[in-house]
N, C-alpha and C. Protein backbone atom coordinates (compact mmCIF):
# COMPACT_ATOMS: atom_id res chain seq x y z
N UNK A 1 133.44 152.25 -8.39
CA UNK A 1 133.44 153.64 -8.78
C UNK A 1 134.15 154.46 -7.70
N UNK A 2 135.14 155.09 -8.25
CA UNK A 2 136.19 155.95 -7.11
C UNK A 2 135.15 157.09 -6.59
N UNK A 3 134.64 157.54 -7.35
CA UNK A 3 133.83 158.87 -6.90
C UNK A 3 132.58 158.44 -5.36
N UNK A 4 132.15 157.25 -5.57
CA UNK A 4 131.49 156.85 -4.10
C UNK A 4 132.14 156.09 -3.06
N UNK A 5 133.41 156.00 -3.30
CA UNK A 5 133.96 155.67 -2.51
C UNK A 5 134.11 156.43 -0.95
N UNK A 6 133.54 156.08 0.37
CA UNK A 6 133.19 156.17 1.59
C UNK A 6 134.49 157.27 2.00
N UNK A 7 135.85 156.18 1.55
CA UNK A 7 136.94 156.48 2.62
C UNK A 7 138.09 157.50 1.80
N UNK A 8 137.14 157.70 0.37
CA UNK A 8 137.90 158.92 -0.18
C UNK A 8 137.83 159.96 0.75
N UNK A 9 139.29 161.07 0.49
CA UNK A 9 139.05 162.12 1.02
C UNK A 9 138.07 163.06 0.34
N UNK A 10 136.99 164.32 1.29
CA UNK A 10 136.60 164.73 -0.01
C UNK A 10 136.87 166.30 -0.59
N UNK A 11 138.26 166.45 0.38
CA UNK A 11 138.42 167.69 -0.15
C UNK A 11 140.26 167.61 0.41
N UNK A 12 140.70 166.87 -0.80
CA UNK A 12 142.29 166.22 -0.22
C UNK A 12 143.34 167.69 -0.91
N UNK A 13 142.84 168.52 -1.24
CA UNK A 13 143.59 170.03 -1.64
C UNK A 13 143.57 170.63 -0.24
N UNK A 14 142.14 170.84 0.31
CA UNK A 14 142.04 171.82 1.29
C UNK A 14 142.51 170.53 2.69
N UNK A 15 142.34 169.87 2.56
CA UNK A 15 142.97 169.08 4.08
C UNK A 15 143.98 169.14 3.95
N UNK A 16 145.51 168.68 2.91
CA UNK A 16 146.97 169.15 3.47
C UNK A 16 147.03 170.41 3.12
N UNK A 17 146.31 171.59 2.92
CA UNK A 17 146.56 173.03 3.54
C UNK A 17 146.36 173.08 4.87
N UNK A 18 145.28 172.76 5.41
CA UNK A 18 144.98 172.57 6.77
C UNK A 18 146.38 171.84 7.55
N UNK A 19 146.86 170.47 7.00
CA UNK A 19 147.40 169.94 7.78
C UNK A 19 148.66 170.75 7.95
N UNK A 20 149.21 171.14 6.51
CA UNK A 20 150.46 172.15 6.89
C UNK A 20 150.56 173.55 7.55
N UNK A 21 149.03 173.74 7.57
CA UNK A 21 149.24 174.97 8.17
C UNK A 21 148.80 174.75 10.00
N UNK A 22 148.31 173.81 10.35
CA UNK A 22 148.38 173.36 11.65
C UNK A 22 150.19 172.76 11.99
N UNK A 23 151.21 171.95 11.69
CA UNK A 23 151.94 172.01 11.55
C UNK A 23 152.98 173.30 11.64
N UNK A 24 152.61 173.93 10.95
CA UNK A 24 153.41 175.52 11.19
C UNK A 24 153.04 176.16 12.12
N UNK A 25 151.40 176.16 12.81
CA UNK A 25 151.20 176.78 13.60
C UNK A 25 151.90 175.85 15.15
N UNK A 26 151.83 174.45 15.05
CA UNK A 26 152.20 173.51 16.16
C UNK A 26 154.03 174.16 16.65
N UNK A 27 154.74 174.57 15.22
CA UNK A 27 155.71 174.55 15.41
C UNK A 27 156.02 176.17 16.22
N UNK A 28 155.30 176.86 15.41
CA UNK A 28 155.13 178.50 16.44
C UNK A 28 154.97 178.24 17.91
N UNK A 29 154.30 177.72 17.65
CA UNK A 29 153.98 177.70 19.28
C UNK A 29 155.10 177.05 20.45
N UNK A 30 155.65 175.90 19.10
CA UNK A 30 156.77 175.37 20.42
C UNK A 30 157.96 176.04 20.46
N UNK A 31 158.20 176.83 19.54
CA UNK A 31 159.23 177.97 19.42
C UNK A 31 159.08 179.21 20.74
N UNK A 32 158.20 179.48 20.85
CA UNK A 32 156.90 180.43 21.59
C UNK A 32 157.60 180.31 23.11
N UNK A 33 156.67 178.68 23.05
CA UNK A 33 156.89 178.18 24.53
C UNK A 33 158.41 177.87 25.08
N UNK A 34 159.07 177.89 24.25
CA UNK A 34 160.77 177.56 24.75
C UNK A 34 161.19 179.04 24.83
N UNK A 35 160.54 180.29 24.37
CA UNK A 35 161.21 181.23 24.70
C UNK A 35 160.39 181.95 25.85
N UNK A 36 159.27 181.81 26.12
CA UNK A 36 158.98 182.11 27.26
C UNK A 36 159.48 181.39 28.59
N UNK A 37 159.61 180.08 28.25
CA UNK A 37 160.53 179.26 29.47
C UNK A 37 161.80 179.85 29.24
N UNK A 38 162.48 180.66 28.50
CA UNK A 38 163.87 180.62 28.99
C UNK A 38 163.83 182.32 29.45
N UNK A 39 162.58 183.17 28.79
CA UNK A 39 162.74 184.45 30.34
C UNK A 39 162.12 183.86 31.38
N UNK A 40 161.38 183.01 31.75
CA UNK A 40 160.54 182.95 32.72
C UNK A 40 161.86 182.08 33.67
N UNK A 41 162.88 181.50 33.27
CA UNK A 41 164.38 181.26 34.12
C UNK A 41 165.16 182.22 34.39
N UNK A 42 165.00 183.15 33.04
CA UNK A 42 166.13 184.30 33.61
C UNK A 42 165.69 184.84 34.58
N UNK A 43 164.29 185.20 34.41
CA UNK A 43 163.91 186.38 35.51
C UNK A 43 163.59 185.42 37.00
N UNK A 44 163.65 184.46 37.17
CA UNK A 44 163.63 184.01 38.41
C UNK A 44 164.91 184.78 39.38
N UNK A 45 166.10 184.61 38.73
CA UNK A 45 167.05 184.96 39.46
C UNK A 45 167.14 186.73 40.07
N UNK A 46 165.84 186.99 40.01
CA UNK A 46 165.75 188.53 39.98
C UNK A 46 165.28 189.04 40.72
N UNK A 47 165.01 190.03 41.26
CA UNK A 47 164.26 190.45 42.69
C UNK A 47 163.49 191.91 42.13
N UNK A 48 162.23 191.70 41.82
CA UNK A 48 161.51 192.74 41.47
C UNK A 48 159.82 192.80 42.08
N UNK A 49 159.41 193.82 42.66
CA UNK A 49 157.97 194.14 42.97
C UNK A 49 157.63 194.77 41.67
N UNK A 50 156.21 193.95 41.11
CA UNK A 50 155.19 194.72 40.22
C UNK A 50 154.51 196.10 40.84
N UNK A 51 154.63 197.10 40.22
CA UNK A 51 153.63 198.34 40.59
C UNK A 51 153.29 198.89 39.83
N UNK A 52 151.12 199.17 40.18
CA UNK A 52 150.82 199.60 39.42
C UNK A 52 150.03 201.02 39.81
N UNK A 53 150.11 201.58 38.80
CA UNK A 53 150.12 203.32 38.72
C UNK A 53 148.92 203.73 38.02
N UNK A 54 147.60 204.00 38.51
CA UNK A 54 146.62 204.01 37.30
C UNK A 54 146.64 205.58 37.44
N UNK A 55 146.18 206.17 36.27
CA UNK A 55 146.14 207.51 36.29
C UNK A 55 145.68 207.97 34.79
N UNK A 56 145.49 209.20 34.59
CA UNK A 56 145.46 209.31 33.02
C UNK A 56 146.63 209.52 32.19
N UNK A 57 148.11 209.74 32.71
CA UNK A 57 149.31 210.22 32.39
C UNK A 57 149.77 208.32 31.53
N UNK A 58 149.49 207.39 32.04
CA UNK A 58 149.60 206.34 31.57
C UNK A 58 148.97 206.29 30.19
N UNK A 59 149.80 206.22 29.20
CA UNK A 59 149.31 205.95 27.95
C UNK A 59 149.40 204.36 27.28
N UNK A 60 148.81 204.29 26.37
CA UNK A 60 148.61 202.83 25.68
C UNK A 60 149.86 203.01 24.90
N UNK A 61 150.82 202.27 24.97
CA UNK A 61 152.25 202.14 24.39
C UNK A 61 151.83 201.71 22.60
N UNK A 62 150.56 201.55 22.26
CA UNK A 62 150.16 201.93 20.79
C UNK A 62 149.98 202.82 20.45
N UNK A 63 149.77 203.67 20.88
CA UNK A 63 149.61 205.26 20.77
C UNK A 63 150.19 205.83 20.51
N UNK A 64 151.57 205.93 21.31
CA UNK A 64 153.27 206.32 21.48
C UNK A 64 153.46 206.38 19.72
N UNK A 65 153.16 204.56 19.52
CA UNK A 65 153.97 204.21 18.14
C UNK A 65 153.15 204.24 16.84
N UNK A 66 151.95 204.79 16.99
CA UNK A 66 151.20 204.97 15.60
C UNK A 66 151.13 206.53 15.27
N UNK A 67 151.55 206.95 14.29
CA UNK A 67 150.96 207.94 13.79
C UNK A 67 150.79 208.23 12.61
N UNK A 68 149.98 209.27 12.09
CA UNK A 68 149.43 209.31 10.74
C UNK A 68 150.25 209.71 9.91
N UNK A 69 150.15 209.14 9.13
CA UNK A 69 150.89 209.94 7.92
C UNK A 69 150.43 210.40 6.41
N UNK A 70 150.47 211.56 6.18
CA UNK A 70 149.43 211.46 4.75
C UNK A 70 150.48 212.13 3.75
């Protein structure tokens, strides 16, 4: 009887969604990581100090770019 079978899958719709969508996500990521390695080369060649400025004049750069619209 197929239906008690142990080594059936038991949900073979939702596992290759899973598998393709792990797959797509595997592939984001290595897309991801090759473009952060290739600024993280450019900017080697660069000569810059981080500084930071706390204050209230500093805004959340989401802020800048949302606004309402009705």
């Amino acid at each position: 009887m197929a239906f008690l079978d142990p080594n059936r899958p038991k949900y073979p719709a939702q596992k290759q969604a899973l598998s393709a969508l792990l797959q797509k996500i595997d592939i984001m990521m290595t897309d991801t990581e090759k473009r952060i390695e290739k600024w993280v080369m450019e900017m080697q060649d660069v000569d810059y100090d981080l500084l930071y400025e706390p204050g209230k004049d500093n805004v959340d750069p989401r802020q800048k770019t949302t606004t309402l619209r009705r």
